[in-house]
PDB file of N, CA and C in Angstrom:
ATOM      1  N   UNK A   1       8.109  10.528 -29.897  1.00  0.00           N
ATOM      2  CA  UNK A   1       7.294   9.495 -29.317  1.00  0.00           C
ATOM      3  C   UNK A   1       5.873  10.039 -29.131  1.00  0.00           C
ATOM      4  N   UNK A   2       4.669   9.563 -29.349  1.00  0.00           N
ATOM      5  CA  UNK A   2       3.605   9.531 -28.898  1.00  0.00           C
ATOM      6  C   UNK A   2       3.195   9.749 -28.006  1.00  0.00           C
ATOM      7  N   UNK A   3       2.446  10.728 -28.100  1.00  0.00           N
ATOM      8  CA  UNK A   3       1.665  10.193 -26.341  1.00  0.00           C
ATOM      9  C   UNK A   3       0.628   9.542 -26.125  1.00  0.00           C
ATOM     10  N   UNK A   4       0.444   9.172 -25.139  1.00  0.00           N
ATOM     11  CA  UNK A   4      -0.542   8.184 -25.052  1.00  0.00           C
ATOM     12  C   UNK A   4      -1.919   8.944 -23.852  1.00  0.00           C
ATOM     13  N   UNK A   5      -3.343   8.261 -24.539  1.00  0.00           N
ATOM     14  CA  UNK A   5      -3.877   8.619 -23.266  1.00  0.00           C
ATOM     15  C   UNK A   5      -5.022   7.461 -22.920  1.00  0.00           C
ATOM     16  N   UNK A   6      -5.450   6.759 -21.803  1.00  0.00           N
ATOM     17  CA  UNK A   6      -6.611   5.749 -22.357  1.00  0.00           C
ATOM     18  C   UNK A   6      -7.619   6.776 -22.153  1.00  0.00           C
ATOM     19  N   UNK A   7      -7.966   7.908 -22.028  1.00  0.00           N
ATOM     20  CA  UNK A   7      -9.354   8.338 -22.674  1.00  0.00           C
ATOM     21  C   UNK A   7     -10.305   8.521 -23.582  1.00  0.00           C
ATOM     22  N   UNK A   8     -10.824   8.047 -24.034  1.00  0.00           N
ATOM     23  CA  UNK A   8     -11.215   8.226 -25.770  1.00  0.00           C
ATOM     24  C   UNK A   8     -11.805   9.628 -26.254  1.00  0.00           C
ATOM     25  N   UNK A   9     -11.293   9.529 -27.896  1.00  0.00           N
ATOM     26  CA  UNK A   9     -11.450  10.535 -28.541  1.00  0.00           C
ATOM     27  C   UNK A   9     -11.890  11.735 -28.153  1.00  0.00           C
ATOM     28  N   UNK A  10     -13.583  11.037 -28.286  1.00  0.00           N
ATOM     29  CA  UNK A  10     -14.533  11.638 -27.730  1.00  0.00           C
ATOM     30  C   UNK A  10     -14.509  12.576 -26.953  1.00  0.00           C
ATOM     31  N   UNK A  11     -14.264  12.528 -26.091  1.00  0.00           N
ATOM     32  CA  UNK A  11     -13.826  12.729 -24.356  1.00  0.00           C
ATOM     33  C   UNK A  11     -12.922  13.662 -24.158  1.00  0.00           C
ATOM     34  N   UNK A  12     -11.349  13.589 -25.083  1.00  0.00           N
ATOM     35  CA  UNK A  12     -10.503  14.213 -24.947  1.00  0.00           C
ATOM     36  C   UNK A  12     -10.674  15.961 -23.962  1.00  0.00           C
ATOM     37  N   UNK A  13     -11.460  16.558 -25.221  1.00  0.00           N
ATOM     38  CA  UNK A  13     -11.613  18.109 -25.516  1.00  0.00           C
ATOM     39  C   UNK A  13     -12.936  18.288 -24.558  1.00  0.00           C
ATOM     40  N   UNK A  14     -13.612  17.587 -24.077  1.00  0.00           N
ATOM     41  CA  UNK A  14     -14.769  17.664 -23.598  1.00  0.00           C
ATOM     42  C   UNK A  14     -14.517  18.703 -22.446  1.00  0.00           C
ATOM     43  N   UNK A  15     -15.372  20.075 -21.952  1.00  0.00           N
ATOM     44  CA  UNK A  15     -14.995  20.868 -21.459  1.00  0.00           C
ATOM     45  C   UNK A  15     -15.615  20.962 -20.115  1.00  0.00           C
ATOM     46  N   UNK A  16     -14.986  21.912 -18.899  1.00  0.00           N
ATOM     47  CA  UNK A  16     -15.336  21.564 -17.982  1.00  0.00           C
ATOM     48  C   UNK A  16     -14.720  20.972 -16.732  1.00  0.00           C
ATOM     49  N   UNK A  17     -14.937  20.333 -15.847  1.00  0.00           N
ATOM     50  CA  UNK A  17     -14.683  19.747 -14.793  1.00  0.00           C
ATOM     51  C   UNK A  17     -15.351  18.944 -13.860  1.00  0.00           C
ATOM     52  N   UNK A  18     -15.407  17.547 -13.789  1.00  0.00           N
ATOM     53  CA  UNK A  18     -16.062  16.708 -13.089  1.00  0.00           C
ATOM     54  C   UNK A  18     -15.926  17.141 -11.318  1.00  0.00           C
ATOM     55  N   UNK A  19     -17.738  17.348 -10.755  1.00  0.00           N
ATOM     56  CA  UNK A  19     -17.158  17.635  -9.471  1.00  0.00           C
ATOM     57  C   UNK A  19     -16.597  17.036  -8.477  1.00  0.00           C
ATOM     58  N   UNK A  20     -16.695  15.582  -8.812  1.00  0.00           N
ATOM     59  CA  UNK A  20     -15.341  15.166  -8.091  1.00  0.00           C
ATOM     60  C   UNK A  20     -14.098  15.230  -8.024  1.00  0.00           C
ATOM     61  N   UNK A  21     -13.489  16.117  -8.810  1.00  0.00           N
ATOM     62  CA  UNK A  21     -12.233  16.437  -9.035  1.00  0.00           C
ATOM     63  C   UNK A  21     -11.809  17.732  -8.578  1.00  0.00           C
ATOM     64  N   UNK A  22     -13.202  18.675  -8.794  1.00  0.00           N
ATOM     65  CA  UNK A  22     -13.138  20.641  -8.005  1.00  0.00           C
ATOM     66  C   UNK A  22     -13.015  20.295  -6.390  1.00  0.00           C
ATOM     67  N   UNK A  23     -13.648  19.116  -5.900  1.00  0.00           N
ATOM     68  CA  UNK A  23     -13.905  18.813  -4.131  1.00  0.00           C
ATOM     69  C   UNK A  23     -12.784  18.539  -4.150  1.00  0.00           C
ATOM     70  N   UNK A  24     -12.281  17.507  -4.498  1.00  0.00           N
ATOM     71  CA  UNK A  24     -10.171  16.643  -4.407  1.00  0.00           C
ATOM     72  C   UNK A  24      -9.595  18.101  -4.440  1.00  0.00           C
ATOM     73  N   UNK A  25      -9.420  18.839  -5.328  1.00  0.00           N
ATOM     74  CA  UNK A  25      -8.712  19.816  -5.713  1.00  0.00           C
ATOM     75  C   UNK A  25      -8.670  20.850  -4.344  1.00  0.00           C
ATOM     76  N   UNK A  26      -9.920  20.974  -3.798  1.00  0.00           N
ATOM     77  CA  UNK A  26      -9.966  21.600  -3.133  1.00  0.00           C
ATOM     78  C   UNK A  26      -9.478  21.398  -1.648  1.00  0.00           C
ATOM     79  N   UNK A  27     -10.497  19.980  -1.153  1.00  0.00           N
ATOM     80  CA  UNK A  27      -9.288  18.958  -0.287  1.00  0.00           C
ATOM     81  C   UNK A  27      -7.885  19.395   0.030  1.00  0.00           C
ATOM     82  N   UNK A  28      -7.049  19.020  -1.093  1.00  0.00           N
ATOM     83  CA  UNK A  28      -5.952  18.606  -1.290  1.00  0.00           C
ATOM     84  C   UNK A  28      -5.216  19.992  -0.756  1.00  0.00           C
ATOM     85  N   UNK A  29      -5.810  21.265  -1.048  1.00  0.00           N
ATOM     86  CA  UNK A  29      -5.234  22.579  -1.933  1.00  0.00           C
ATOM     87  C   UNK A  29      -5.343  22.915   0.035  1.00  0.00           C
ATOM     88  N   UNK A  30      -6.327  22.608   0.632  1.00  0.00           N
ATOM     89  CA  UNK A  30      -6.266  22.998   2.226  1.00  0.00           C
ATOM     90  C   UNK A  30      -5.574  22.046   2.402  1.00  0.00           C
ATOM     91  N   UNK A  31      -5.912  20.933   3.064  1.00  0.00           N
ATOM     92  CA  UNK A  31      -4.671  20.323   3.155  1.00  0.00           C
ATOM     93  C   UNK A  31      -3.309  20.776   3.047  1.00  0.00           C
ATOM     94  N   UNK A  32      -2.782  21.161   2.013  1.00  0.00           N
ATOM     95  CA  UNK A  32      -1.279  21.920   1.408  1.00  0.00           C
ATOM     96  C   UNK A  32      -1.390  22.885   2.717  1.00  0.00           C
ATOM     97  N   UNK A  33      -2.436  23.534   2.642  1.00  0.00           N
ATOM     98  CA  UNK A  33      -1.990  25.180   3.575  1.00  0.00           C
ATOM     99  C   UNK A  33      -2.364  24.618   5.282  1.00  0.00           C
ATOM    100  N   UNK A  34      -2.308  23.138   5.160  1.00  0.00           N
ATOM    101  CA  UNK A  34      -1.992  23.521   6.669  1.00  0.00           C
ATOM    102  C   UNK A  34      -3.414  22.983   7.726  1.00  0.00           C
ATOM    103  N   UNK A  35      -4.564  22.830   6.906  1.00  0.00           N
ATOM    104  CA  UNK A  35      -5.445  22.837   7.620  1.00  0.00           C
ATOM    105  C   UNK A  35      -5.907  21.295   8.050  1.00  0.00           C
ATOM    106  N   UNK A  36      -6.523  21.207   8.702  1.00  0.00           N
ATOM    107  CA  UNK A  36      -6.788  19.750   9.061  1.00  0.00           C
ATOM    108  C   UNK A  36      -8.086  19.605   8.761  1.00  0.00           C
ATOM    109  N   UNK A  37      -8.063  18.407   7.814  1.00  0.00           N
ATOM    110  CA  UNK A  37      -9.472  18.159   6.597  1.00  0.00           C
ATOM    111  C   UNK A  37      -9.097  16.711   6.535  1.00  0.00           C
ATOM    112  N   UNK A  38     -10.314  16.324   6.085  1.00  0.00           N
ATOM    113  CA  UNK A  38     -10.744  14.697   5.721  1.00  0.00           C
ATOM    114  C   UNK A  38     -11.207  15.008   4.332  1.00  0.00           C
ATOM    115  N   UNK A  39     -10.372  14.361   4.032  1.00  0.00           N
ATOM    116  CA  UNK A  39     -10.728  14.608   2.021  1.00  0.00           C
ATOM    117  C   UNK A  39     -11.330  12.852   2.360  1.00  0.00           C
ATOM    118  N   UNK A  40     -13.069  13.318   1.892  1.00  0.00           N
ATOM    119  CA  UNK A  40     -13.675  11.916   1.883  1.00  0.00           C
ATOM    120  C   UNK A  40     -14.328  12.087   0.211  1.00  0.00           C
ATOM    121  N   UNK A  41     -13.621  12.679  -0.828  1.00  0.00           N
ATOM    122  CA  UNK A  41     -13.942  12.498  -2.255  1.00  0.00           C
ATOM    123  C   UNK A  41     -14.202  10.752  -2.393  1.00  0.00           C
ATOM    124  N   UNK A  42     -15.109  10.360  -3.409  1.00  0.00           N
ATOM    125  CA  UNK A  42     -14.960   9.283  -3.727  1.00  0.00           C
ATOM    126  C   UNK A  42     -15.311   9.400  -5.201  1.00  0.00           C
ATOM    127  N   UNK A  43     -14.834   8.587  -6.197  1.00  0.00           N
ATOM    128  CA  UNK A  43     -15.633   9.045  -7.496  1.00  0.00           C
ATOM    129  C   UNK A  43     -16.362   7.963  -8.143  1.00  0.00           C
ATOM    130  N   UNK A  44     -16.637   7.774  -9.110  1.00  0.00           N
ATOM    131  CA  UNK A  44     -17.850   7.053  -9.505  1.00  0.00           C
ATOM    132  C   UNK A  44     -17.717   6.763 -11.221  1.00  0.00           C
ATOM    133  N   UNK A  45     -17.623   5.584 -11.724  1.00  0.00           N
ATOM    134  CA  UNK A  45     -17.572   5.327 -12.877  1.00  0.00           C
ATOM    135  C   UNK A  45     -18.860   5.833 -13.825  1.00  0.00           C
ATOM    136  N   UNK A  46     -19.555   6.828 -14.335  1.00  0.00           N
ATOM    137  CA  UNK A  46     -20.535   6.844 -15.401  1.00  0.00           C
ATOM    138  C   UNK A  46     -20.105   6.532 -16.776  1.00  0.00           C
ATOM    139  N   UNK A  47     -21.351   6.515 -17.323  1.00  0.00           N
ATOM    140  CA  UNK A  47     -21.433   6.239 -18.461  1.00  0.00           C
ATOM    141  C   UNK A  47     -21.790   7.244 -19.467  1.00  0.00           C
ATOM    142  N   UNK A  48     -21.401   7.517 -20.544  1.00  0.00           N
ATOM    143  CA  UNK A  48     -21.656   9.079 -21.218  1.00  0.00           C
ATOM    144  C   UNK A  48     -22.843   9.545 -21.236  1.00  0.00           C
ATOM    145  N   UNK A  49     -23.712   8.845 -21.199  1.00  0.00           N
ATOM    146  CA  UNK A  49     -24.949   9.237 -20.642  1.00  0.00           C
ATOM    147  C   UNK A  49     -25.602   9.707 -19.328  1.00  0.00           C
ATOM    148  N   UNK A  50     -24.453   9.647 -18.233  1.00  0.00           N
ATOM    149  CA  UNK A  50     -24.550  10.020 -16.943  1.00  0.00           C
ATOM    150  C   UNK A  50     -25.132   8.655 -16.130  1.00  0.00           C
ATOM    151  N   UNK A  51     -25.553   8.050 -16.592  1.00  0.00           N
ATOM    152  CA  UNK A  51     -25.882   6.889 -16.039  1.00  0.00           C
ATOM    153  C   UNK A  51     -25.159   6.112 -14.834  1.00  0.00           C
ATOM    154  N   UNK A  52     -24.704   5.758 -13.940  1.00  0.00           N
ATOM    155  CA  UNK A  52     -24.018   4.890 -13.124  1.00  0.00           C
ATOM    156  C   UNK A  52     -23.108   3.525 -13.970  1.00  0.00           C
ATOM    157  N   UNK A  53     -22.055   3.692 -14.183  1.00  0.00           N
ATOM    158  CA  UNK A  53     -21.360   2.139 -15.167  1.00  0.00           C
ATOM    159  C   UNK A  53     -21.425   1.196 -13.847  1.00  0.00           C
ATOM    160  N   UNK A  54     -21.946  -0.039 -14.791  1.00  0.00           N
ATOM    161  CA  UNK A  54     -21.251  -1.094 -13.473  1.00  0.00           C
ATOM    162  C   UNK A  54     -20.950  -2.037 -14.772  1.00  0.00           C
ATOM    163  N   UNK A  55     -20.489  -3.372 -14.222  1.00  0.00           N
ATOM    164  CA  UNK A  55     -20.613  -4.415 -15.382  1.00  0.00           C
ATOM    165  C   UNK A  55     -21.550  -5.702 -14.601  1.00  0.00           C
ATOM    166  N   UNK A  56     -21.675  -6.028 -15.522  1.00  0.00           N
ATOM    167  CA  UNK A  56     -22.975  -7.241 -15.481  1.00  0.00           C
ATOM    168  C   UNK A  56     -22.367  -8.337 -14.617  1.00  0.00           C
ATOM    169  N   UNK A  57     -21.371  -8.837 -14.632  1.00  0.00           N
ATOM    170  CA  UNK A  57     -20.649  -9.868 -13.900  1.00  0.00           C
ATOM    171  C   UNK A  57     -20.694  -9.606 -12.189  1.00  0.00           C
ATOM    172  N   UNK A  58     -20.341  -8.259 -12.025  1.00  0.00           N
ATOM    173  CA  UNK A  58     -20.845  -7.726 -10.896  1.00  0.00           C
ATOM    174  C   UNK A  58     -22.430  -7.822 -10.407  1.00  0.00           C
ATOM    175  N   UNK A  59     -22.620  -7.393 -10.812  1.00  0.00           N
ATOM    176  CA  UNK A  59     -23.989  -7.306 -10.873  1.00  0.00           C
ATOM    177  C   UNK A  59     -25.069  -8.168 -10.592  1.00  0.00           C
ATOM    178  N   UNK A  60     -24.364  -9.443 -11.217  1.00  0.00           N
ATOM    179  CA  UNK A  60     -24.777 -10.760 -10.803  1.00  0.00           C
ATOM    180  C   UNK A  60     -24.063 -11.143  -9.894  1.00  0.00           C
ATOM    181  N   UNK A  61     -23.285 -11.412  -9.348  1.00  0.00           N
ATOM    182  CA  UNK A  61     -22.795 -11.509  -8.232  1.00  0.00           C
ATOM    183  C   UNK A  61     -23.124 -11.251  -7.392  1.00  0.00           C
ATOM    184  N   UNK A  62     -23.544  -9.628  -7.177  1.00  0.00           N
ATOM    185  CA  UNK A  62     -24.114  -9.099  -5.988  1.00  0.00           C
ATOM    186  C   UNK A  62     -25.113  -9.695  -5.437  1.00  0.00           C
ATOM    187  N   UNK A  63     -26.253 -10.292  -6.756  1.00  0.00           N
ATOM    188  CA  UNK A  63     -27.572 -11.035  -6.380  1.00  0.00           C
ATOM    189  C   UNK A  63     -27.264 -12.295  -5.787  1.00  0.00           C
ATOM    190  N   UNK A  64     -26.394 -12.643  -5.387  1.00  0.00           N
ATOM    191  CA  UNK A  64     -26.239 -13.972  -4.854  1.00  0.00           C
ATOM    192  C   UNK A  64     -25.633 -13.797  -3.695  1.00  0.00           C
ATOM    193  N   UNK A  65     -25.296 -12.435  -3.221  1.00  0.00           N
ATOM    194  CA  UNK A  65     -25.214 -12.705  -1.687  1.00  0.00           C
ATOM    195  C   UNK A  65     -26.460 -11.588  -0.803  1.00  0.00           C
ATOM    196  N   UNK A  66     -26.148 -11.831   0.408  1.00  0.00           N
ATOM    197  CA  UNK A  66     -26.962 -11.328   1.741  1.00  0.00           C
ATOM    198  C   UNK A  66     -26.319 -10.867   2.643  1.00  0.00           C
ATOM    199  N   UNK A  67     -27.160  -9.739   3.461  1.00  0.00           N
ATOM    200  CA  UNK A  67     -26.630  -9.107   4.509  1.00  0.00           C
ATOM    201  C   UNK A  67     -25.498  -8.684   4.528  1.00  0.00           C
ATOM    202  N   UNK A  68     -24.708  -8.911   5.047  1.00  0.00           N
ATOM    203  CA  UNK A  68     -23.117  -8.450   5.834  1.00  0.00           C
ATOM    204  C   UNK A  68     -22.714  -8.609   4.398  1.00  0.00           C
ATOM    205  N   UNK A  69     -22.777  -9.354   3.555  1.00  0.00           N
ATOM    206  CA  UNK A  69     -21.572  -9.541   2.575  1.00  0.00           C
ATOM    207  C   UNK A  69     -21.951  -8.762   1.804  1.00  0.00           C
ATOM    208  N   UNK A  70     -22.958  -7.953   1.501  1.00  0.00           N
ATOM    209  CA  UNK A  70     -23.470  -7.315   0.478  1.00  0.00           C
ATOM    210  C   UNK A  70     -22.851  -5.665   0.972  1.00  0.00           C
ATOM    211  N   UNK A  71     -23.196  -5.912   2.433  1.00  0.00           N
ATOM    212  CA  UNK A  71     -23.064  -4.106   2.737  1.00  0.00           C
ATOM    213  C   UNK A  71     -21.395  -4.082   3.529  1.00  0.00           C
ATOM    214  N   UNK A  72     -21.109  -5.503   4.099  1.00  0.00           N
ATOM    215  CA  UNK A  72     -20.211  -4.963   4.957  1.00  0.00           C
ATOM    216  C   UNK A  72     -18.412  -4.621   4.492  1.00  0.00           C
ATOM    217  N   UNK A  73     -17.810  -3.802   5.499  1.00  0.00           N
ATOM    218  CA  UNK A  73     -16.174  -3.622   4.757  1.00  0.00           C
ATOM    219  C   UNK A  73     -15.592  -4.531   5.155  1.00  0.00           C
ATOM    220  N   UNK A  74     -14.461  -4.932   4.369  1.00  0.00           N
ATOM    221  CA  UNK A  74     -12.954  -5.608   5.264  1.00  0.00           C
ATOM    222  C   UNK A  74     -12.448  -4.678   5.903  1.00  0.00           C
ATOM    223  N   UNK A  75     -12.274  -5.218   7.259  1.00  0.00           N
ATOM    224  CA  UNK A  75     -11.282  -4.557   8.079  1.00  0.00           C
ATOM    225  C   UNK A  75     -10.644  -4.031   7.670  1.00  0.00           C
ATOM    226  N   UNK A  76     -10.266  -2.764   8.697  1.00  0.00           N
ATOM    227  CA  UNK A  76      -8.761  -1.981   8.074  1.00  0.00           C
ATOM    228  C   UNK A  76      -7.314  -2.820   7.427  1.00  0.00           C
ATOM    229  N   UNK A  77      -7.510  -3.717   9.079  1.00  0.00           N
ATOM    230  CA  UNK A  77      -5.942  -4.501   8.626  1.00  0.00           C
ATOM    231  C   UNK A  77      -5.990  -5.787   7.277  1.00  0.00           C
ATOM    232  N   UNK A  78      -7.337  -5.685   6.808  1.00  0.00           N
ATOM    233  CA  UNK A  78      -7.595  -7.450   5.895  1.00  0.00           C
ATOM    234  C   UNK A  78      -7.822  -8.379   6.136  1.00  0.00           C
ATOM    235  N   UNK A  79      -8.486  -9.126   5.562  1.00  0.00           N
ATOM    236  CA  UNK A  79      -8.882 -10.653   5.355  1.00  0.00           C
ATOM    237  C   UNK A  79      -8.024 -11.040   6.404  1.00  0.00           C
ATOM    238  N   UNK A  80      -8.389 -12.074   7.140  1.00  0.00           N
ATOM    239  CA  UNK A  80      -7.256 -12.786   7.503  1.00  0.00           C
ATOM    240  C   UNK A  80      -6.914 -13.843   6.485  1.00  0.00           C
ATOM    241  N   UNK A  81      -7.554 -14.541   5.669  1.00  0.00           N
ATOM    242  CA  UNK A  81      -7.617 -15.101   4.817  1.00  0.00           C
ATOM    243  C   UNK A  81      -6.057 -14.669   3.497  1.00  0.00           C
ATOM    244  N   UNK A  82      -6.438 -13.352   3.683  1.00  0.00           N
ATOM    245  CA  UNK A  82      -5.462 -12.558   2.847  1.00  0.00           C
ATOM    246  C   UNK A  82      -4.367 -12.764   2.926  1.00  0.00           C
TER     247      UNK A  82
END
């Protein structure tokens, strides 16, 4: 059987380590031994060019709202709506 990967070609062999993944790693690796840590990694879609990815649909979207809806979170517990 095949394996499968969705990364492309490209990409595969590409060498190295994204540093959001050495911080998680590291996180995680205290964490294991015991220590008390806030793994606040977050990662970030780029583009092979390093660029920031977003998509356009977003994007436009965003321009159509204000204030609170633009910056603010859902509650921990959710929408009530939800």
């Amino acid at each position: 059987m095949p394996s499968y990967s969705s990364v492309i070609s490209t990409s595969r062999d590409r060498s190295g380590n994204d540093p959001i993944f050495i911080w998680n790693g590291e996180a995680r690796a205290r964490a294991a031994a015991g220590e008390d840590i806030l793994n606040a990694t977050i990662g970030a879609l780029m583009n092979d060019d390093g660029t920031l990815g977003s998509l356009p649909t977003v994007i436009e979207t965003f321009k159509t709202l204000t204030g609170p809806k633009v910056g603010g979170y859902a509650p921990i517990s959710g929408l009530p709506a939800y």
